[in-house]
N, C-alpha and C. Protein backbone atom coordinates (compact mmCIF):
# COMPACT_ATOMS: atom_id res chain seq x y z
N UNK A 1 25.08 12.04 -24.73
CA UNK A 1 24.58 10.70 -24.83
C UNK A 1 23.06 10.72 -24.66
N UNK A 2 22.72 10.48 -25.81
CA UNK A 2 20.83 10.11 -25.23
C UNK A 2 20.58 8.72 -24.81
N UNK A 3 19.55 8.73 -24.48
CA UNK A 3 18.81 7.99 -22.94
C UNK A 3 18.73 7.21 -23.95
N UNK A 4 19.09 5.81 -23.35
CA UNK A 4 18.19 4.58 -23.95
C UNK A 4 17.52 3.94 -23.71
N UNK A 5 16.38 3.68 -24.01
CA UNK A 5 14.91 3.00 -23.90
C UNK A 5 14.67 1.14 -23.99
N UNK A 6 16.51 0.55 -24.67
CA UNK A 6 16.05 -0.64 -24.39
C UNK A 6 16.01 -1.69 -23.32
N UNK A 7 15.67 -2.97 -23.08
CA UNK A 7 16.36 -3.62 -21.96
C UNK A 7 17.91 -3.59 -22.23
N UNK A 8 18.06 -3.20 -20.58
CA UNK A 8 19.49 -3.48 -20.57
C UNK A 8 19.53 -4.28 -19.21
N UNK A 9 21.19 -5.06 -18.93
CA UNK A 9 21.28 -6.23 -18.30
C UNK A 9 22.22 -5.37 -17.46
N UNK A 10 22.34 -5.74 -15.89
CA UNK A 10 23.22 -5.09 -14.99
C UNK A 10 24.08 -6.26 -14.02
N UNK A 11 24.64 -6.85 -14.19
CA UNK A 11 25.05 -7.51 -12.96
C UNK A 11 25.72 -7.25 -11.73
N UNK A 12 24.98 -7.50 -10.41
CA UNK A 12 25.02 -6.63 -9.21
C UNK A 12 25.54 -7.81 -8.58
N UNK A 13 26.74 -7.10 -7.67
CA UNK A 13 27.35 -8.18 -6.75
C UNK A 13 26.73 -7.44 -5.62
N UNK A 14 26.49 -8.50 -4.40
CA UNK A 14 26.47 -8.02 -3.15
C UNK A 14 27.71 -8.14 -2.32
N UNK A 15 27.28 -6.97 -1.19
CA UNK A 15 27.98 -7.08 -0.23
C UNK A 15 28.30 -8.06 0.78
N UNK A 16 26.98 -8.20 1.28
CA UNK A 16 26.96 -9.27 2.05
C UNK A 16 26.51 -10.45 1.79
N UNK A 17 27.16 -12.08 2.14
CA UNK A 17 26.53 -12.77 1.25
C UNK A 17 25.32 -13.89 1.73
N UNK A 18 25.14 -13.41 3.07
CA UNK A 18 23.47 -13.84 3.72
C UNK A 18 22.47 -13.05 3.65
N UNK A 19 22.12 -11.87 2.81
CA UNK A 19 21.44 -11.21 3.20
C UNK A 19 20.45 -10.91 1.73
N UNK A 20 20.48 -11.58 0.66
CA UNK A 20 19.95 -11.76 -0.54
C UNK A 20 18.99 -11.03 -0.42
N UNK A 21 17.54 -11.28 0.18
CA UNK A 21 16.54 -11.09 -0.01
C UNK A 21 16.55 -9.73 0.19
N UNK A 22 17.25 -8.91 1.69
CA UNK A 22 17.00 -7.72 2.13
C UNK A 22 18.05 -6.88 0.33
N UNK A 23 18.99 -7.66 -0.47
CA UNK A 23 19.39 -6.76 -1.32
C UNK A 23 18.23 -6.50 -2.77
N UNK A 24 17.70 -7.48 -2.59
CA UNK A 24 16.75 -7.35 -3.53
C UNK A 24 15.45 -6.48 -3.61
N UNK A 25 15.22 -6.62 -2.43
CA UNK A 25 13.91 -5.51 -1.53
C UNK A 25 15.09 -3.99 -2.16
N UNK A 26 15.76 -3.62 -1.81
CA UNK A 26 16.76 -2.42 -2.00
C UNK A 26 16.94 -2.08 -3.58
N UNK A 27 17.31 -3.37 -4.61
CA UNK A 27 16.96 -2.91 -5.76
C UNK A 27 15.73 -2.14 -6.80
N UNK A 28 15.13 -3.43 -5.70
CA UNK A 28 13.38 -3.30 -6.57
C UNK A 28 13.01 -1.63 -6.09
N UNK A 29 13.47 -0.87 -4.84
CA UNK A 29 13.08 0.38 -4.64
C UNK A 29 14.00 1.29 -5.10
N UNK A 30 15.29 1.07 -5.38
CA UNK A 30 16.20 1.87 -6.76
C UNK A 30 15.27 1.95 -8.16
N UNK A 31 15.39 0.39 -8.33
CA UNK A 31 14.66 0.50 -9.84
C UNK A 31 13.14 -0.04 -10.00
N UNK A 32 12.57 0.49 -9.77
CA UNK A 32 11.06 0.22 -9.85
C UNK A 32 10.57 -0.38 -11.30
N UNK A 33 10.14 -1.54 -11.34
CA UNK A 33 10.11 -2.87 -12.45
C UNK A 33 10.69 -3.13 -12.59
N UNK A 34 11.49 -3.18 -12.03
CA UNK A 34 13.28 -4.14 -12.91
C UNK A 34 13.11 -5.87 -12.48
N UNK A 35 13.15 -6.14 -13.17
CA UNK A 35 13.45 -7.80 -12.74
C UNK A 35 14.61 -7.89 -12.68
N UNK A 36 14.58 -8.75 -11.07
CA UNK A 36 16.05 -9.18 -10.59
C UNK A 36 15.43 -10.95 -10.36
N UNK A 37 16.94 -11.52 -10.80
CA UNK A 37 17.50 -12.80 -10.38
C UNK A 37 18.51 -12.76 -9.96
N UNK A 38 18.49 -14.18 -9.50
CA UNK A 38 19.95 -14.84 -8.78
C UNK A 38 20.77 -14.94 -9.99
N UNK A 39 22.11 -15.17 -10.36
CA UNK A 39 22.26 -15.38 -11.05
C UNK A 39 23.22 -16.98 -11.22
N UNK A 40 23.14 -17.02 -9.66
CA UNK A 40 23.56 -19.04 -9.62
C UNK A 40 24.36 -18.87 -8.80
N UNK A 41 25.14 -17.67 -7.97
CA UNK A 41 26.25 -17.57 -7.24
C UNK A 41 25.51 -17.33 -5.83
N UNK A 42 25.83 -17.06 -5.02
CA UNK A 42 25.38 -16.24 -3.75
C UNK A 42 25.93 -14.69 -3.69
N UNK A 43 24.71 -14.08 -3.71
CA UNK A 43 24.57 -12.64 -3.24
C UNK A 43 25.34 -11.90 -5.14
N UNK A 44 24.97 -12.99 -5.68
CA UNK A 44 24.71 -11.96 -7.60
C UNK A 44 23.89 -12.25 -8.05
N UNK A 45 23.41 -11.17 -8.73
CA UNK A 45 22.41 -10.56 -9.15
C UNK A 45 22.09 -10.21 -11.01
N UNK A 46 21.15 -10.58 -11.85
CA UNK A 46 21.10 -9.87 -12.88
C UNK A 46 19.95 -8.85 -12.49
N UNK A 47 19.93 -8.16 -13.04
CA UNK A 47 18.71 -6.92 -13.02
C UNK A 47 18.47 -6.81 -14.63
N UNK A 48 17.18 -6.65 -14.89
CA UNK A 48 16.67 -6.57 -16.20
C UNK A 48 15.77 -5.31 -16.10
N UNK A 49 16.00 -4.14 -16.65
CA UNK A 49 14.84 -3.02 -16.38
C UNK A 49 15.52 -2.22 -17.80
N UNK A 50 14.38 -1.20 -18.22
CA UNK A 50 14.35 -0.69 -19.32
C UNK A 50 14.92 1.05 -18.87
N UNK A 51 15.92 1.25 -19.82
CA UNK A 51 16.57 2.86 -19.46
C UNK A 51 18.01 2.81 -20.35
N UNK A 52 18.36 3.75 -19.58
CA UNK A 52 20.36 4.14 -19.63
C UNK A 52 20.97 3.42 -18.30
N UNK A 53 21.81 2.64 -19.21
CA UNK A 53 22.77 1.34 -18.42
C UNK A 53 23.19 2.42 -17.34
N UNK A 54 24.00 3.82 -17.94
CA UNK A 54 24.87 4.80 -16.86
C UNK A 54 23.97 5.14 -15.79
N UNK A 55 22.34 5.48 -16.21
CA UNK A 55 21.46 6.46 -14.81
C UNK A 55 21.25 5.46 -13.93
N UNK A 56 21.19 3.93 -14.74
CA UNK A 56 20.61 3.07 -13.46
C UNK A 56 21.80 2.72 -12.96
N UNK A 57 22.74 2.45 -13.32
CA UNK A 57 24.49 1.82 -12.28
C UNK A 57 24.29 2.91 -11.55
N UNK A 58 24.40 4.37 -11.82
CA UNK A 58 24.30 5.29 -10.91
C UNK A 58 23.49 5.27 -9.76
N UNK A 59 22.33 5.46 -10.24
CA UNK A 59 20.91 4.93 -9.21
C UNK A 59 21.37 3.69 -8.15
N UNK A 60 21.76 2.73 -8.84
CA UNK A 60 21.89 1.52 -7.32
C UNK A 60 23.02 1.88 -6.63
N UNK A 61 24.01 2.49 -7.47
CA UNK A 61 25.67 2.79 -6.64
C UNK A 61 24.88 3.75 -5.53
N UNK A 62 23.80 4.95 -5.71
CA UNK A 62 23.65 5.60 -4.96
C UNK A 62 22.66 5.35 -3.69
N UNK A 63 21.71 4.31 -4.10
CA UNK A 63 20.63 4.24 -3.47
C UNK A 63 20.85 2.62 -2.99
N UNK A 64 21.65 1.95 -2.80
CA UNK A 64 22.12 0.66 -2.40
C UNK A 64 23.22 0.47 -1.92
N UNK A 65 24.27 1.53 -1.91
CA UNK A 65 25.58 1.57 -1.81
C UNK A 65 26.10 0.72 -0.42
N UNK A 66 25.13 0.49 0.68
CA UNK A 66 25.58 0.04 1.80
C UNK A 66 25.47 -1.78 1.33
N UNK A 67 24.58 -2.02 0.74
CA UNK A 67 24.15 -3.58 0.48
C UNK A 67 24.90 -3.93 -0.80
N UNK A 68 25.29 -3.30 -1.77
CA UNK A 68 26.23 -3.85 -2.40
C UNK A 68 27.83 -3.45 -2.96
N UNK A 69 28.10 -5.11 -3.96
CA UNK A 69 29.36 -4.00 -3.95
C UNK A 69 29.91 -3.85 -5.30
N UNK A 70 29.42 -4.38 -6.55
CA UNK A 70 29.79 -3.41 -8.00
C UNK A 70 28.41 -3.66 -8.64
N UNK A 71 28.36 -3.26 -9.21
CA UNK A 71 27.47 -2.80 -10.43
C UNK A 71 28.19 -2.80 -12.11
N UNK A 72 27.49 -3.96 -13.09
CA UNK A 72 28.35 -3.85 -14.23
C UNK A 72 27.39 -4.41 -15.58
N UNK A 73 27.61 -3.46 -16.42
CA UNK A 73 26.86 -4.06 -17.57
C UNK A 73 26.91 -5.12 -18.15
N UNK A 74 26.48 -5.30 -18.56
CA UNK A 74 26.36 -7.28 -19.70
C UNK A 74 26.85 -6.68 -21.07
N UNK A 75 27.60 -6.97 -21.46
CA UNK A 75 27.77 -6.13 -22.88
C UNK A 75 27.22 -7.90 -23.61
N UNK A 76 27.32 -8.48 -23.62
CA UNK A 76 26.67 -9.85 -24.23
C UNK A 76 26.47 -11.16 -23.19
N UNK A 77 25.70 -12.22 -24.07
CA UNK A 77 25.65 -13.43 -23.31
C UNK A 77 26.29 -14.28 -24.44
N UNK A 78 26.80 -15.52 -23.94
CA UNK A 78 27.43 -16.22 -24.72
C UNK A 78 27.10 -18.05 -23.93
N UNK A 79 27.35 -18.64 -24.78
CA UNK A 79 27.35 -19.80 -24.16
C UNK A 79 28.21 -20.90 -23.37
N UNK A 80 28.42 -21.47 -22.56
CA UNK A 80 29.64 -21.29 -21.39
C UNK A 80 30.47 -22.61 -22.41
N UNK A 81 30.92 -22.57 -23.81
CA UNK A 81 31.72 -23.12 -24.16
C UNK A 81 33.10 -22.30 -24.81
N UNK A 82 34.32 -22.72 -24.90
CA UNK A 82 35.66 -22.31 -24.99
C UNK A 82 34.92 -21.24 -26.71
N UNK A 83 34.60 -21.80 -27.88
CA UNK A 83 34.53 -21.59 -28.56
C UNK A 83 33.71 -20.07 -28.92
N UNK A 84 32.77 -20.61 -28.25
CA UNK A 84 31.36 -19.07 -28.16
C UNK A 84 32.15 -18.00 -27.39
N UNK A 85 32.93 -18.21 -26.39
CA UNK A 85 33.63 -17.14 -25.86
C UNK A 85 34.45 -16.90 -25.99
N UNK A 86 35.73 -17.09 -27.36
CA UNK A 86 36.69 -17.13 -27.96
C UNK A 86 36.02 -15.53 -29.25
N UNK A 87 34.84 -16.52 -29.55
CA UNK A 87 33.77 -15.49 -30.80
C UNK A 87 33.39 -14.49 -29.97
N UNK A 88 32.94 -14.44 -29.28
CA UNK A 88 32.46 -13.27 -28.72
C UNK A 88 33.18 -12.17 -28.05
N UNK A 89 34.11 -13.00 -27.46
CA UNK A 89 35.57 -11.69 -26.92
C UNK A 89 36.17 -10.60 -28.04
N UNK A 90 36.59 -11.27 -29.32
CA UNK A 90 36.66 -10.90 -30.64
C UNK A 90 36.05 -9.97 -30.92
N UNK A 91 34.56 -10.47 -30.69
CA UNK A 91 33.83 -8.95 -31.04
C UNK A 91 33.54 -7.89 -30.10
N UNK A 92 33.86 -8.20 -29.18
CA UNK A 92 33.52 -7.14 -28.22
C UNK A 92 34.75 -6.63 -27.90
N UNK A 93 36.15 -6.84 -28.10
CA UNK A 93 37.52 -6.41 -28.33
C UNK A 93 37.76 -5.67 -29.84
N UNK A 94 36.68 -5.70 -30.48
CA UNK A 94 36.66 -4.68 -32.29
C UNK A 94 35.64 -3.87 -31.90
N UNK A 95 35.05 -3.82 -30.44
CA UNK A 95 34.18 -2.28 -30.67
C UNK A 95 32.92 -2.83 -31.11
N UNK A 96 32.73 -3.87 -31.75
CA UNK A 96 31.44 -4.04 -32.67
C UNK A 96 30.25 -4.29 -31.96
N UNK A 97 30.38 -4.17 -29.93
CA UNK A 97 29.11 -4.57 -29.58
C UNK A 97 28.93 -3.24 -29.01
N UNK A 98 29.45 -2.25 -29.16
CA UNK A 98 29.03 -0.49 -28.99
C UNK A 98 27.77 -0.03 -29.64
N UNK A 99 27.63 -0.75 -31.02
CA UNK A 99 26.28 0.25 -31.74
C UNK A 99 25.10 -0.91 -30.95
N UNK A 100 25.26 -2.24 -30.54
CA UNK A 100 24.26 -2.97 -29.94
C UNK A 100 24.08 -2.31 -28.73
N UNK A 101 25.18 -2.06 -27.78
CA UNK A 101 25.00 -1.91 -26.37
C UNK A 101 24.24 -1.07 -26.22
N UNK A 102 24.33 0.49 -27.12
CA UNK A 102 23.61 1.37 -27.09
C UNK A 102 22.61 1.74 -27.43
N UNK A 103 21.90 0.50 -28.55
CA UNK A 103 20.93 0.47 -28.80
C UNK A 103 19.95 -0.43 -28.07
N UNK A 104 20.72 -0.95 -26.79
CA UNK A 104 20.11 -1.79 -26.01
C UNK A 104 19.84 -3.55 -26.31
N UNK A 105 20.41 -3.44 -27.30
CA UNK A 105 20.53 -5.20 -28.23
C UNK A 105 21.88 -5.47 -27.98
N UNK A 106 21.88 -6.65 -26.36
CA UNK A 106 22.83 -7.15 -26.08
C UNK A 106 23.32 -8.36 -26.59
N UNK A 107 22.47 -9.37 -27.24
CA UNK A 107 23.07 -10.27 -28.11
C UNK A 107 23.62 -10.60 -29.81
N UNK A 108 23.23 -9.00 -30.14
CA UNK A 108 23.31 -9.09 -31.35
C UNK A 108 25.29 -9.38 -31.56
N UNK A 109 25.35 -9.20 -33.10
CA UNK A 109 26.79 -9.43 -33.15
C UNK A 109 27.01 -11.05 -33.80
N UNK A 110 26.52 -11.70 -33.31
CA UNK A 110 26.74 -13.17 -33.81
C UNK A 110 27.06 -13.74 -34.87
């Protein structure tokens, strides 16, 4: 597998769910530039940083492992209606968001 160079999207659950800020301090020193947000829940996380989806899940599983607790790619975004996520399951159940994922183009497909 070669390395990929585009943005890719990670969504990080925490462990604990008062302790946000100290998990974020912990990412930002796993992945150095990565932009992290909230992602509207308590203690989840998107991470936005440029690489291989596998070295960086690896990287936080290893270097965060006490502060959180999964690590998971975005294979797409969709829009929070029945319909867009009816379309989009479809394609990501035919394989067809594999040549995006890996090329780091998570919304393509549409």
């Amino acid at each position: 597998m070669q390395p990929d160079t585009g943005i890719v999207k990670l969504i990080v659950t925490g462990r604990w769910p008062h302790v946000a800020r100290q998990i974020k301090s912990e990412l930002r020193k796993a992945i150095p530039g990565a932009h992290i947000r909230s992602a509207g829940f308590r203690s989840v996380f998107i991470l936005e940083a440029a690489g291989d989806v596998l070295e960086l899940a690896q990287r936080i599983n290893r270097d965060c492992a006490e502060d959180i607790g999964h690590v998971t790619p975005a294979l797409a975004e969709v829009e929070s209606k029945p319909g867009a996520i009816r379309s989009r399951k479809s394609w990501v159940s035919a394989g067809r968001c594999r040549s995006d994922f890996s090329a780091g183009t998570l919304s393509g497909g549409r």
